[in-house]
C-alpha atoms as a PDB file:
ATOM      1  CA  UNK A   1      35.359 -63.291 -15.400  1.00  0.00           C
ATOM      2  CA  UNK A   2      38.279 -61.716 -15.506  1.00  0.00           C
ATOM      3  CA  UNK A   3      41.438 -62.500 -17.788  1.00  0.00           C
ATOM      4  CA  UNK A   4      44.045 -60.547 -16.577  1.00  0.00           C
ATOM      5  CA  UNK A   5      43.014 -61.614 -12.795  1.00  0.00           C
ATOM      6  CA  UNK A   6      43.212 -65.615 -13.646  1.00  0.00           C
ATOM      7  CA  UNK A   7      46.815 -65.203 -15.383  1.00  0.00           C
ATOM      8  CA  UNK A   8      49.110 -66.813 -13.077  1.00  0.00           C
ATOM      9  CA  UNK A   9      52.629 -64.686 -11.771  1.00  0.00           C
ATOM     10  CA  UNK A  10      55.345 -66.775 -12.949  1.00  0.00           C
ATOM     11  CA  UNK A  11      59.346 -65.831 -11.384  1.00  0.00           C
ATOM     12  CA  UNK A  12      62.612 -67.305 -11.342  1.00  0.00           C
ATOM     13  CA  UNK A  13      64.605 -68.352  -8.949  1.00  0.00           C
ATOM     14  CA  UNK A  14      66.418 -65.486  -7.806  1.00  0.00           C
ATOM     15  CA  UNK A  15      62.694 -63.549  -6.422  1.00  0.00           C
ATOM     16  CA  UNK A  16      61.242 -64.896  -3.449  1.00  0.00           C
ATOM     17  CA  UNK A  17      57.341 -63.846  -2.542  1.00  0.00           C
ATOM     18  CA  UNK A  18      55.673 -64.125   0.759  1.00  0.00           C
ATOM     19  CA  UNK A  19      52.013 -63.628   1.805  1.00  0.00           C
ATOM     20  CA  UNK A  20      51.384 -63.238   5.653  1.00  0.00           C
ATOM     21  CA  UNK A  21      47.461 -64.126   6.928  1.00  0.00           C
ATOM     22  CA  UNK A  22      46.685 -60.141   6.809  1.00  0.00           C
ATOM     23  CA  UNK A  23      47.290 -59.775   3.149  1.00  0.00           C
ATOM     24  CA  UNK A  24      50.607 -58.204   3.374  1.00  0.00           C
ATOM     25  CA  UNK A  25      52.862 -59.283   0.288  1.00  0.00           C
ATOM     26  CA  UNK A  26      56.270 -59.206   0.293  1.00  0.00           C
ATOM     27  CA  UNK A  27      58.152 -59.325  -3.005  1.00  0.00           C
ATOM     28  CA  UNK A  28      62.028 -59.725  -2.744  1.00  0.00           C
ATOM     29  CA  UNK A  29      64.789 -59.969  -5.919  1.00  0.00           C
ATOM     30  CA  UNK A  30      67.959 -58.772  -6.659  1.00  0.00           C
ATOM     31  CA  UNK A  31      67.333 -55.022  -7.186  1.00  0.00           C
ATOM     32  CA  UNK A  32      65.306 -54.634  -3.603  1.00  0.00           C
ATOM     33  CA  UNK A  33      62.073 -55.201  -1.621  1.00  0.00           C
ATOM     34  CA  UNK A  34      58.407 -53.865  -2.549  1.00  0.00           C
ATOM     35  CA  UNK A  35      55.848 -54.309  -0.332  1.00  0.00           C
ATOM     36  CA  UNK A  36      51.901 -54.113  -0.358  1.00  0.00           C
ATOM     37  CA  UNK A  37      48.581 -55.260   1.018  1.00  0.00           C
ATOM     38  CA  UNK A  38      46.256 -56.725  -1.055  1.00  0.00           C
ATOM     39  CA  UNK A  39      42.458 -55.332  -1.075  1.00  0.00           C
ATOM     40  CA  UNK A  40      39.688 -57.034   1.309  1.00  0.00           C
ATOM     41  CA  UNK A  41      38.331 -59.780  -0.730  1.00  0.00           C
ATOM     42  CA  UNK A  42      41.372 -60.268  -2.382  1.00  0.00           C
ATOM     43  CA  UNK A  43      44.056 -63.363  -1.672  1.00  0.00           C
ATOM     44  CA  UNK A  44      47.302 -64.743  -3.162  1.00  0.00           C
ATOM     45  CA  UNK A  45      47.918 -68.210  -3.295  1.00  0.00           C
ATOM     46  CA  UNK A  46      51.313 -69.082  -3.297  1.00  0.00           C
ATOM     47  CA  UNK A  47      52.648 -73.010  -5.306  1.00  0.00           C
ATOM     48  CA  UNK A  48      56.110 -73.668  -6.752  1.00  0.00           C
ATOM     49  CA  UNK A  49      57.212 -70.813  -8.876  1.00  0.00           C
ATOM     50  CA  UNK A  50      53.584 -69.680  -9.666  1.00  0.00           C
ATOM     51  CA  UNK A  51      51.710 -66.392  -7.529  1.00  0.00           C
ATOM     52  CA  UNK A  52      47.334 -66.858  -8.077  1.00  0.00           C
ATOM     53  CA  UNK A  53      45.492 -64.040  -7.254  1.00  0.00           C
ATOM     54  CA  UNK A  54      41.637 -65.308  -6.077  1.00  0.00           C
ATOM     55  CA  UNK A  55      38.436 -63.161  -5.329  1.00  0.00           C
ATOM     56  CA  UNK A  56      35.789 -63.980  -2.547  1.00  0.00           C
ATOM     57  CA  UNK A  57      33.023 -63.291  -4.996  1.00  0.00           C
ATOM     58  CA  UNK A  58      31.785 -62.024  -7.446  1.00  0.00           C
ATOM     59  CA  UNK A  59      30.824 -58.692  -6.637  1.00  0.00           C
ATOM     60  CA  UNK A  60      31.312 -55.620  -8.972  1.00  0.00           C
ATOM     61  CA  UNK A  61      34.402 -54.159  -7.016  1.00  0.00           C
ATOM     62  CA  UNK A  62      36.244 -57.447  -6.728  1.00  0.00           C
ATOM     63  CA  UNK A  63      35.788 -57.684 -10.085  1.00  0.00           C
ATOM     64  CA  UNK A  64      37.722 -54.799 -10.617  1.00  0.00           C
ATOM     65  CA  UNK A  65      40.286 -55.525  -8.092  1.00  0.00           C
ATOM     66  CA  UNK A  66      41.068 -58.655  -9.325  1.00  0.00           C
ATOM     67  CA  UNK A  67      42.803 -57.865 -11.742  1.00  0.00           C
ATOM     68  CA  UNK A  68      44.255 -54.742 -10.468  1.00  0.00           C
ATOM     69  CA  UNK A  69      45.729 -56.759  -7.904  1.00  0.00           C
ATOM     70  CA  UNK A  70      47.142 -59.282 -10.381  1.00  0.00           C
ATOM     71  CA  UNK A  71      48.930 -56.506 -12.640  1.00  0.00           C
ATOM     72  CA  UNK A  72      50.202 -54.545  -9.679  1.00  0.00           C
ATOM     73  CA  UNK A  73      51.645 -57.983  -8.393  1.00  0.00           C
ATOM     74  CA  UNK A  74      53.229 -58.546 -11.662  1.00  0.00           C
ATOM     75  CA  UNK A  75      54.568 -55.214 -11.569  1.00  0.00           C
ATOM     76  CA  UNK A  76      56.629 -55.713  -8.389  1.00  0.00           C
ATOM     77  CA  UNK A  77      57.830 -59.053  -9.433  1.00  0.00           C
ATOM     78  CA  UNK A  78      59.024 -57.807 -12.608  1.00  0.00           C
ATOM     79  CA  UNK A  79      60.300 -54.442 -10.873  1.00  0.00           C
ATOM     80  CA  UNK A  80      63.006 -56.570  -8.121  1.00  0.00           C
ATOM     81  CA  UNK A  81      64.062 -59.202 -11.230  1.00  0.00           C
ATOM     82  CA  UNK A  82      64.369 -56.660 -13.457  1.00  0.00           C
ATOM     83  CA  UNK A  83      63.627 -53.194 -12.966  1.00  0.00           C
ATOM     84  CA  UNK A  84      61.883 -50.396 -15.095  1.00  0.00           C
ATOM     85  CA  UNK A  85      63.258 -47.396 -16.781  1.00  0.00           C
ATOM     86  CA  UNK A  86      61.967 -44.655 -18.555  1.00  0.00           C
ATOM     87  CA  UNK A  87      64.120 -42.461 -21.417  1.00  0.00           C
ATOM     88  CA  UNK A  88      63.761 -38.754 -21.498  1.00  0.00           C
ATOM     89  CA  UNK A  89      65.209 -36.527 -24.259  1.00  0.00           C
ATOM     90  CA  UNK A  90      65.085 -32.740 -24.307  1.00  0.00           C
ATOM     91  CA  UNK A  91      65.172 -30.390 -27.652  1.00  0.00           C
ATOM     92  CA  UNK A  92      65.302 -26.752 -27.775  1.00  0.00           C
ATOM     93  CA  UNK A  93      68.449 -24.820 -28.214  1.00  0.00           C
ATOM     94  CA  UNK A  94      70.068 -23.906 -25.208  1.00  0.00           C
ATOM     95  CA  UNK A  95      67.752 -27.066 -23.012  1.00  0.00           C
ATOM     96  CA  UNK A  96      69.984 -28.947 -20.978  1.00  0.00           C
ATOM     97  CA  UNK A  97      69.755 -30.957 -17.505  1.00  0.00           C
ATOM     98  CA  UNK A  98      72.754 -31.293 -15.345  1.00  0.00           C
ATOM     99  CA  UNK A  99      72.610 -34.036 -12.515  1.00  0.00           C
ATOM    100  CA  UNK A 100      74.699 -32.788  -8.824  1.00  0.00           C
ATOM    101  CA  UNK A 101      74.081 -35.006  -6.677  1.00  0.00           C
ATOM    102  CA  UNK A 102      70.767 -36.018  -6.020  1.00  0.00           C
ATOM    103  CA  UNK A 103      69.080 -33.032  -7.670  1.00  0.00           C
ATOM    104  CA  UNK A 104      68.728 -32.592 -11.528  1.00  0.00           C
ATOM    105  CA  UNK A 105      69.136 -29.076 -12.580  1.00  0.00           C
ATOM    106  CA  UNK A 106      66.903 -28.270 -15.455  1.00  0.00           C
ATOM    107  CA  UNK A 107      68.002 -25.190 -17.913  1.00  0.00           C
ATOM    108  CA  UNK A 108      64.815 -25.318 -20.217  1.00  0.00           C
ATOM    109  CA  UNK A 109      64.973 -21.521 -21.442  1.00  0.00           C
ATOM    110  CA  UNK A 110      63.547 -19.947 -18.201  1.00  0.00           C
ATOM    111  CA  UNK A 111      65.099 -16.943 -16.056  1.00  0.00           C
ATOM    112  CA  UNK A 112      66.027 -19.240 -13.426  1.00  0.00           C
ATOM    113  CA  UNK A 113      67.347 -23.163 -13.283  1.00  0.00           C
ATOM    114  CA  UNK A 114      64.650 -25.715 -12.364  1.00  0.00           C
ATOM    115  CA  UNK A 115      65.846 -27.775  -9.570  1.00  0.00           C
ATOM    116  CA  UNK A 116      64.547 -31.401  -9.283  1.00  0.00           C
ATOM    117  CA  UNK A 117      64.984 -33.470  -5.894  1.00  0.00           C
ATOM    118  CA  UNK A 118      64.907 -37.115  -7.101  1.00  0.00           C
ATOM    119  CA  UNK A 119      62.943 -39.422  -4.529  1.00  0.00           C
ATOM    120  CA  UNK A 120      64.148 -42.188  -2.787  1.00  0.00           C
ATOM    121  CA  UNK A 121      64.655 -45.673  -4.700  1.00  0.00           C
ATOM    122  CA  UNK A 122      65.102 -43.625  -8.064  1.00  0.00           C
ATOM    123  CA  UNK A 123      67.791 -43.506  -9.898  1.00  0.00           C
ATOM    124  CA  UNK A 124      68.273 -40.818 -12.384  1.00  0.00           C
ATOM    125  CA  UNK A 125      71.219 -40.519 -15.225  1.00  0.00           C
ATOM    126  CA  UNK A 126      72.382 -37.956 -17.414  1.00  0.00           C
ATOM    127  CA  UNK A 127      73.433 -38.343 -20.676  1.00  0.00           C
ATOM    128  CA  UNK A 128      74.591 -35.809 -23.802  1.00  0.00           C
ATOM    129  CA  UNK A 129      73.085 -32.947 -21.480  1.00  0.00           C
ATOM    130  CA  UNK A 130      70.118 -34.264 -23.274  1.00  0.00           C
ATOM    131  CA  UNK A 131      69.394 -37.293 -22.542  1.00  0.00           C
ATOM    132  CA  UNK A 132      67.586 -37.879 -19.075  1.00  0.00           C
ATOM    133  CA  UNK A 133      67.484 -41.905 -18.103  1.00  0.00           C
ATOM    134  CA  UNK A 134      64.737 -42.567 -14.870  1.00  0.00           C
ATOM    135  CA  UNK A 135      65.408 -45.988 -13.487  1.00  0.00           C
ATOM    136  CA  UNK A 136      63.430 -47.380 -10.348  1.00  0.00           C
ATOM    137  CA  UNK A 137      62.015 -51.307  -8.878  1.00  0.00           C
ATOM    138  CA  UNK A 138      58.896 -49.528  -8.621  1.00  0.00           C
ATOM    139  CA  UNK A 139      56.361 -48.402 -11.443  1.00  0.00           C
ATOM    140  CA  UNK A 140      54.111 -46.212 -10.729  1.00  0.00           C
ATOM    141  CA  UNK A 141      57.106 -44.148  -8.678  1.00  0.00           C
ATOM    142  CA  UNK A 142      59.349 -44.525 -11.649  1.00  0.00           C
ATOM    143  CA  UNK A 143      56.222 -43.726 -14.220  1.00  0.00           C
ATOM    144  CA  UNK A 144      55.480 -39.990 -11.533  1.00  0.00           C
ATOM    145  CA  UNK A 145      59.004 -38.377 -11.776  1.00  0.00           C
ATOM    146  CA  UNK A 146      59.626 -38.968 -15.481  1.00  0.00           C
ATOM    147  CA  UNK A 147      56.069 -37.528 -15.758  1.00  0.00           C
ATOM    148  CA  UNK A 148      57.042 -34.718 -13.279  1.00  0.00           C
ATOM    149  CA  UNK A 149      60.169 -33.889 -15.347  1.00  0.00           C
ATOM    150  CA  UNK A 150      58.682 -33.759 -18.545  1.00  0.00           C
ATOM    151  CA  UNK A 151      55.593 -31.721 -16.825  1.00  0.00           C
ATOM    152  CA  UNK A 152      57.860 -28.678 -16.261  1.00  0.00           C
ATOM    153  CA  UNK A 153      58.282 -28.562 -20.476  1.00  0.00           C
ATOM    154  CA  UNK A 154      56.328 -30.498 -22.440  1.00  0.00           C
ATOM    155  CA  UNK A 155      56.617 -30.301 -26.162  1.00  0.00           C
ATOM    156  CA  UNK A 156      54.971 -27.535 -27.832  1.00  0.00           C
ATOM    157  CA  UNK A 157      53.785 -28.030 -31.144  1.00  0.00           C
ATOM    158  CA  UNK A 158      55.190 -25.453 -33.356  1.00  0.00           C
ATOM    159  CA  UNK A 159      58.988 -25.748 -33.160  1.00  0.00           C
ATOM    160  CA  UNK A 160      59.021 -28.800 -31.294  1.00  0.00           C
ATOM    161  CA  UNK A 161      60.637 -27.707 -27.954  1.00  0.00           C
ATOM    162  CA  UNK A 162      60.425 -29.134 -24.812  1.00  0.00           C
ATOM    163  CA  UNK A 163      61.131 -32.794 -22.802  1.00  0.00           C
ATOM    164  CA  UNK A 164      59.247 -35.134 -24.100  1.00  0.00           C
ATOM    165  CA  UNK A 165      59.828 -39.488 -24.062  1.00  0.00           C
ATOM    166  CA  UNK A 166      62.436 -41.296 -26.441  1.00  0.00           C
ATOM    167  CA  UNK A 167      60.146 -42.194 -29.240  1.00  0.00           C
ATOM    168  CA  UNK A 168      56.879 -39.898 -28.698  1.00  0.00           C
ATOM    169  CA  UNK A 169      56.016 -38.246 -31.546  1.00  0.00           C
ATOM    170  CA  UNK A 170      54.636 -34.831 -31.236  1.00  0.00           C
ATOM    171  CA  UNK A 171      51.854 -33.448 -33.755  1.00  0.00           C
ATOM    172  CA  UNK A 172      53.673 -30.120 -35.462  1.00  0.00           C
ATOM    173  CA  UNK A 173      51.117 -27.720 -36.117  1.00  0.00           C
ATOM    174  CA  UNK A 174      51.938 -25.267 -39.025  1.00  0.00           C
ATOM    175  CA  UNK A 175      52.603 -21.282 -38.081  1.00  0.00           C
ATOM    176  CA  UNK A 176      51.105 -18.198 -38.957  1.00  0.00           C
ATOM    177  CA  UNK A 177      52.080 -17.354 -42.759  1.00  0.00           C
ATOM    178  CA  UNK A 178      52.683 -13.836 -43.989  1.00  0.00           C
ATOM    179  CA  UNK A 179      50.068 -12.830 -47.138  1.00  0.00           C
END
């Protein structure tokens, strides 16, 4: 039985959902549209304010799509109402991002700038030259690029360089020592 997959999808008034007969959902809210088919075996079923995700049976994979299902619903519900962002900082001397445009221009001590084409329905800010804000209705899209940008520099652990996310800690590891 799963507990995440019987957990009704409550949202306000200002998201509207809509399930056609094929299993194509339709989430719409003030930030934008997502859009996705459910798995076969899978249905929504739709009452007042309330989204229900139901299984056909109880099978091993619907068992694990049930509650997929339910959390990626969620997901979009939450994304058009509210929207997910992810914070970026970046340490090292000399480290800074510049944003022109839609490309982010990453100085991270290389021989040559690192130039980042933000995708479609992601928004990306610029702060302090250090601070990198990635803001997007969907996850998973929003949850690749900030993964993406930190991938090009991720902090190393003996001065502490590198992109990493606002509060991550990052294990220091103690250098060589003279005898």
């Amino acid at each position: 039985m799963s507990r995440i997959g019987n957990k009704p999808i409550e949202f306000g008034s200002s998201v509207s959902v809509a399930v056609d007969g094929c299993g194509e959902v339709v989430v719409l809210g003030p930030k934008g549209q997502l859009n996705w088919r459910l798995p076969a075996g899978i249905s929504c079923g739709l009452s007042d304010r309330t989204v229900v995700v139901k299984r056909a049976d109880d099978s091993k994979e619907l068992r694990a799509k049930h509650g997929l299902s339910r959390a990626l619903l969620a997901n979009m519900v939450k994304g058009v109402e509210s929207g997910f962002v992810r914070d970026l900082e970046i340490q090292g001397v000399g480290f800074k991002a510049q944003l022109q445009g839609d490309v982010l221009n990453l100085s991270l001590g290389f021989s040559h700038p690192i130039l980042f084409k933000v995708p479609a329905g992601i928004k990306v800010s610029v702060s302090d030259n250090t601070k990198v804000k990635v803001e997007g209705i969907d996850r998973q899209l929003v949850g690749q690029v900030a993964s993406d940008i930190r991938s090009y520099y991720p902090p190393e652990p003996y001065k502490g360089k590198g992109i990493r996310y606002a509060g991550e800690s990052v294990k220091r590891k103690e250098g060589k020592t003279v005898q």
